[in-house]
Protein backbone atom coordinates (compact mmCIF):
# COMPACT_ATOMS: atom_id res chain seq x y z
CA UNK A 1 77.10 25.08 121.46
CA UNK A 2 79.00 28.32 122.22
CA UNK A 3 82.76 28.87 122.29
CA UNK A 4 82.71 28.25 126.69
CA UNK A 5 81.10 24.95 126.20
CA UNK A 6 83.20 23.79 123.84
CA UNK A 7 86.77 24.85 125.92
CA UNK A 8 85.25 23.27 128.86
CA UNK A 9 84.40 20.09 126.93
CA UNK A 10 87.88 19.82 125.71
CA UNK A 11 89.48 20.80 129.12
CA UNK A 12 86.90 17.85 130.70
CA UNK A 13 88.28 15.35 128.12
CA UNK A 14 92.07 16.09 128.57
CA UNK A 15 91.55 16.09 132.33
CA UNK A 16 89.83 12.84 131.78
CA UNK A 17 92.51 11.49 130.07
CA UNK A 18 95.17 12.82 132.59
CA UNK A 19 93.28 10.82 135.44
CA UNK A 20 92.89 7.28 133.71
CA UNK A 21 96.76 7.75 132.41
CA UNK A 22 98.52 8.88 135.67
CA UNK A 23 97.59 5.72 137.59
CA UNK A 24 99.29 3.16 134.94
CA UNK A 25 102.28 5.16 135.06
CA UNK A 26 102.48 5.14 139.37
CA UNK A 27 105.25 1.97 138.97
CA UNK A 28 107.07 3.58 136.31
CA UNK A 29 107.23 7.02 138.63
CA UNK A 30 109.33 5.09 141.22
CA UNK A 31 111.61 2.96 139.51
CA UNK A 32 112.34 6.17 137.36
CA UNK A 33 113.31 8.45 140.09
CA UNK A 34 115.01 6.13 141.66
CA UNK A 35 117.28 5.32 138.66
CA UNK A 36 116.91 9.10 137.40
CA UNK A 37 118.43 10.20 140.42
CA UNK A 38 121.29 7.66 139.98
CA UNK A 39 122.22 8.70 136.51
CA UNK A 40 122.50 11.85 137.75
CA UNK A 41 124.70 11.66 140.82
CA UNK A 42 126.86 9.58 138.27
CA UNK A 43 126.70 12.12 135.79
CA UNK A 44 128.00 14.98 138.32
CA UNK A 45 130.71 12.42 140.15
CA UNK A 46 131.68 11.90 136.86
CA UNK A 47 132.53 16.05 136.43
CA UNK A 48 129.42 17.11 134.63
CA UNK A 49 126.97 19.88 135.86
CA UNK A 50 123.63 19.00 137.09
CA UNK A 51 122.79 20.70 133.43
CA UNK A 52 124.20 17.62 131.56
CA UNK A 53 121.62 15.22 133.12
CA UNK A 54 118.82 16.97 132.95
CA UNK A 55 119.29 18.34 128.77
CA UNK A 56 120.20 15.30 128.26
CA UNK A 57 117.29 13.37 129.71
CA UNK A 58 114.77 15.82 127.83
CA UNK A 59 116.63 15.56 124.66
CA UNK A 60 118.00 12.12 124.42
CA UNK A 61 115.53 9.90 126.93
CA UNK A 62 117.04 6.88 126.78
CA UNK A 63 118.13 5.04 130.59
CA UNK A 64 120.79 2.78 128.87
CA UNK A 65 122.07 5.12 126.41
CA UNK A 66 122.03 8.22 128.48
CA UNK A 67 124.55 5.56 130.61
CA UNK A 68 126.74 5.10 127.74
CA UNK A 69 126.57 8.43 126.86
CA UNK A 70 128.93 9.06 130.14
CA UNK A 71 131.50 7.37 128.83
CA UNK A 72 131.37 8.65 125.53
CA UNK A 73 131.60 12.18 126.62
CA UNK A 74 134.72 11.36 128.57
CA UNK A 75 136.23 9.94 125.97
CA UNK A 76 137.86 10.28 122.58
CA UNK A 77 135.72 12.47 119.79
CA UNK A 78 134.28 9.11 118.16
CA UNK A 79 130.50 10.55 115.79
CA UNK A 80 130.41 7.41 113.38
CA UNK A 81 130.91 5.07 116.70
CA UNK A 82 128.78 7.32 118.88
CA UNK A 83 126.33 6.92 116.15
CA UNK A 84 126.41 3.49 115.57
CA UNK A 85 126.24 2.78 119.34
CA UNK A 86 122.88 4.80 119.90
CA UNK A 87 121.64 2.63 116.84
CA UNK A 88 122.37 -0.44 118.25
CA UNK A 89 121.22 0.55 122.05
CA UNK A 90 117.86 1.79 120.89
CA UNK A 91 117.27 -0.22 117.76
CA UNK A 92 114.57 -1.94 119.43
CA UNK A 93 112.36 1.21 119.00
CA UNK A 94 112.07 0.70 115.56
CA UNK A 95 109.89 -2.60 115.96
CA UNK A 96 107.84 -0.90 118.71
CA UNK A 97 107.21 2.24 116.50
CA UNK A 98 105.99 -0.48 113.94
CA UNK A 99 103.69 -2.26 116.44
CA UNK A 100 102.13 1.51 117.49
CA UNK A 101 101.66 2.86 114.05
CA UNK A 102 97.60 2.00 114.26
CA UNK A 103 97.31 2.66 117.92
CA UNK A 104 99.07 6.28 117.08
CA UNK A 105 96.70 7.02 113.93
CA UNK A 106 94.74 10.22 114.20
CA UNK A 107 96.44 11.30 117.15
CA UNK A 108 97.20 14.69 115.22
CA UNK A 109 100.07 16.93 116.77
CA UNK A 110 100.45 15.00 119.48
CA UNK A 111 102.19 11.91 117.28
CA UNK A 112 105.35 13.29 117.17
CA UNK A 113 105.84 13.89 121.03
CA UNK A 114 104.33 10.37 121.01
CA UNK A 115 107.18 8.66 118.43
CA UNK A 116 110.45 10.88 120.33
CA UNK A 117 108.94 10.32 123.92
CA UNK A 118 108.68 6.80 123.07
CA UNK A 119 110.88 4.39 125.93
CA UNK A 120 109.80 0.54 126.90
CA UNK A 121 107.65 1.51 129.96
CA UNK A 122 105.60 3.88 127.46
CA UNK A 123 105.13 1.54 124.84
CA UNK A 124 104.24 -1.59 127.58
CA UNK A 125 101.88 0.93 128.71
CA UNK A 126 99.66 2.13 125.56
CA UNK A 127 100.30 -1.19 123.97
CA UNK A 128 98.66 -3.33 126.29
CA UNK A 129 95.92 -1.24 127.86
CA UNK A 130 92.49 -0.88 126.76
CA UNK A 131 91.46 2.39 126.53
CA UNK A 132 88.04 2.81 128.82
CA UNK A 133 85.00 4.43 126.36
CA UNK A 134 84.78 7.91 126.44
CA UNK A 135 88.45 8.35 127.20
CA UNK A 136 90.06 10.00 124.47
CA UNK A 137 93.12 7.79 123.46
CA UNK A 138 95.43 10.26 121.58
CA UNK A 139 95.76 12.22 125.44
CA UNK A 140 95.68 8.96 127.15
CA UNK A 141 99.22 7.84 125.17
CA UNK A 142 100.09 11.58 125.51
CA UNK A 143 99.82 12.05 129.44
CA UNK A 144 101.43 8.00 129.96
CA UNK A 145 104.74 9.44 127.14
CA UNK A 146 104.70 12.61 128.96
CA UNK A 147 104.24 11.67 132.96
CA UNK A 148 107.10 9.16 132.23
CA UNK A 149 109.55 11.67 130.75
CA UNK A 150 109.08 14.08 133.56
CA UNK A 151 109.52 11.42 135.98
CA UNK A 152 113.06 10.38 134.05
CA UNK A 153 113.95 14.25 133.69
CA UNK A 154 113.10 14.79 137.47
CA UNK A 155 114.80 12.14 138.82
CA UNK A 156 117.88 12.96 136.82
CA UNK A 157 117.82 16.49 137.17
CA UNK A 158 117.62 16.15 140.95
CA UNK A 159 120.57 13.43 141.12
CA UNK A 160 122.73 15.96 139.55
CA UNK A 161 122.08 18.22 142.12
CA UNK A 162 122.31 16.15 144.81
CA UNK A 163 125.63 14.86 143.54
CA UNK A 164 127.01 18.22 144.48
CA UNK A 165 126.42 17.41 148.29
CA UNK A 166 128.48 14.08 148.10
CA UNK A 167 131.22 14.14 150.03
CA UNK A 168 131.80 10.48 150.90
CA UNK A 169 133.70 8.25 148.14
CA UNK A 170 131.83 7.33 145.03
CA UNK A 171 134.10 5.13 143.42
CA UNK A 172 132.09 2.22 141.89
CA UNK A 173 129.00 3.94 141.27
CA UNK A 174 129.22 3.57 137.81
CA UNK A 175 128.54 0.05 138.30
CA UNK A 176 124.79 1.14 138.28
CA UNK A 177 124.95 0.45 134.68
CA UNK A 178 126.00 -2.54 134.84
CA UNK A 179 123.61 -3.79 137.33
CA UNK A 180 120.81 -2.22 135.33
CA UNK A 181 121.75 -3.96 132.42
CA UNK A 182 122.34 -7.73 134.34
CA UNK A 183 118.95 -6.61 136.07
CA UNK A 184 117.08 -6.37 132.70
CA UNK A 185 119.00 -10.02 131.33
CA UNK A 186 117.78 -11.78 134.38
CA UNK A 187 114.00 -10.33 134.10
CA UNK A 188 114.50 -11.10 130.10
CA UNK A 189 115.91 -15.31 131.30
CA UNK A 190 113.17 -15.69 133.51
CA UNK A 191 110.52 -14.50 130.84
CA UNK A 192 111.59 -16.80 128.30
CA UNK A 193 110.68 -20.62 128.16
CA UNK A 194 113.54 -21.51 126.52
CA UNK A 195 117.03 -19.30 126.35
CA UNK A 196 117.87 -19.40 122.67
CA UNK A 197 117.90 -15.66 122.47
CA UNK A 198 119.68 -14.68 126.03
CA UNK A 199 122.16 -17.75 125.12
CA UNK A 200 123.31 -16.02 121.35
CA UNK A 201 123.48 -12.77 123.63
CA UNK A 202 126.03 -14.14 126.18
CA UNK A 203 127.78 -16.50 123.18
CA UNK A 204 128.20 -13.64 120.65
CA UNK A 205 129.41 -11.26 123.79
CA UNK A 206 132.29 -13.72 124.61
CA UNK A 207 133.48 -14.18 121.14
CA UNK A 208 133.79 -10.68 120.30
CA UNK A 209 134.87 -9.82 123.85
CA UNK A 210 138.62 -12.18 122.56
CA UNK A 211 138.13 -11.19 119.23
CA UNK A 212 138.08 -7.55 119.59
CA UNK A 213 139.03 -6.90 123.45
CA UNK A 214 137.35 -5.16 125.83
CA UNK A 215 137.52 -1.31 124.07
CA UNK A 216 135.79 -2.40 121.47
CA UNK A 217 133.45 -5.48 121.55
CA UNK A 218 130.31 -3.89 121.77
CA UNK A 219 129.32 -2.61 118.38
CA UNK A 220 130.31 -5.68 116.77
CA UNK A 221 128.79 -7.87 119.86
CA UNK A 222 124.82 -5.80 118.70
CA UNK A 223 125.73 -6.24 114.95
CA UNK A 224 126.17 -10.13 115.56
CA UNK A 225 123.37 -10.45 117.77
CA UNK A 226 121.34 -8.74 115.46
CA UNK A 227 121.98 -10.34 112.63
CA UNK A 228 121.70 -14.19 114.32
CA UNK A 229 118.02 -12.87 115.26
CA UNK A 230 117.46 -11.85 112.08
CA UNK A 231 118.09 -15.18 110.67
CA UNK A 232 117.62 -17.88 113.18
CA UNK A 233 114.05 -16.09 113.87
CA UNK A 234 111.76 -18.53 112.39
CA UNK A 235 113.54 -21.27 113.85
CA UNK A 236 113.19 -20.02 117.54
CA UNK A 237 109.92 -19.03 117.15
CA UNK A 238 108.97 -22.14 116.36
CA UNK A 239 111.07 -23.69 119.20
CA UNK A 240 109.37 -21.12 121.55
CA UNK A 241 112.57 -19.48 122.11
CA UNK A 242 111.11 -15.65 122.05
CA UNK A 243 108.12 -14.11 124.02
């Protein structure tokens, strides 16, 4: 087989790929742009150039922290709580890396685009569909990480810019974030058969809400919920309490 056959093989496989991945990731396109572009316009209303939103959603992607990130920016120079914060936020990723490590065997280069571009949509995506024969799985997960991260960094980038144009009053549109987050709560509730996990969540939120007041309840709010997880697993597993 000469050189040409051999290219065109390879560009018929990745184009292959490209086709069976882009039509999982369709949803994903329009809730992303949609909340990109909100991020954004928060990020500029909030004084930051359309340049903030868009490095940060190729560097960082990550909706919820890239949120947070606002208001860490804008306020006090804080690395071991900034740290600690991202931890918390995106902790989760370190059980779905675990779940993907087979699925993401032999994928060569591409595995390390494939653990940073990594995001819940992504791994819902590559962890739940089969693969059709003859589709080459390493650029199927490549195209579904990749498509998604565009659609994140494009939606951003263009909120930022858009922000620019905004000449009515924007106060209260960083209550976005919080409706994301009550938005993923409610579709987490009415997931679960029973609430044991949601109910530590709202429990251990309150308690270190008057324990620590409202500046600084969150880290120890994740460490708490954490760490009841951690322990009372077994228990609600067994109780049916977690998905």
């Amino acid at each position: 087989m000469s050189g040409k056959e051999t290219g065109e093989k390879r560009q018929g496989k990745i184009r292959q790929a490209f086709l069976c991945a882009f039509p999982k990731t369709i949803p994903i396109m329009m809730g992303f742009l949609f909340l990109g572009m909100s991020y954004g316009i928060y990020m500029k209303v909030s004084g930051f150039s359309f340049l903030y939103p868009l490095c940060m959603s190729i560097v960082i992607f990550g909706g919820s922290l890239e949120f947070v990130a606002v208001t860490m920016l804008l306020g006090s120079f804080a690395p071991l709580q900034t740290f600690l914060m991202a931890l918390m936020i995106q902790a989760r990723h370190l059980f779905y890396g675990i779940a993907l490590l087979e699925k993401y065997k032999g994928t060569g280069w591409k595995k390390a685009y494939l653990i940073f571009g990594l995001c819940d949509e992504s791994f819902s995506i590559n962890c739940s569909t089969e693969v059709p024969e003859g589709v080459d799985k390493g650029w199927f997960y490549f195209f579904v990480t990749i498509l998604n991260q565009s659609y994140w960094v494009l939606g951003a980038t263009a909120g930022g810019v858009l922000g620019s144009f905004i000449k009515f009053d924007t106060e209260g549109l960083d209550f976005v974030m919080t409706a994301m987050f009550v938005v993923i709560f409610l579709e987490q509730w009415l997931k679960e058969k029973k609430h044991y996990t949601a109910l530590i969540g709202v429990l251990a939120s309150a308690v270190c809400l008057l324990v620590f007041g409202a500046d600084s309840f969150l880290i120890p709010t994740m460490v708490c919920i954490l760490c009841f997880l951690t322990v009372f697993r077994k228990p609600i597993e067994k109780a049916g309490g977690l998905s």
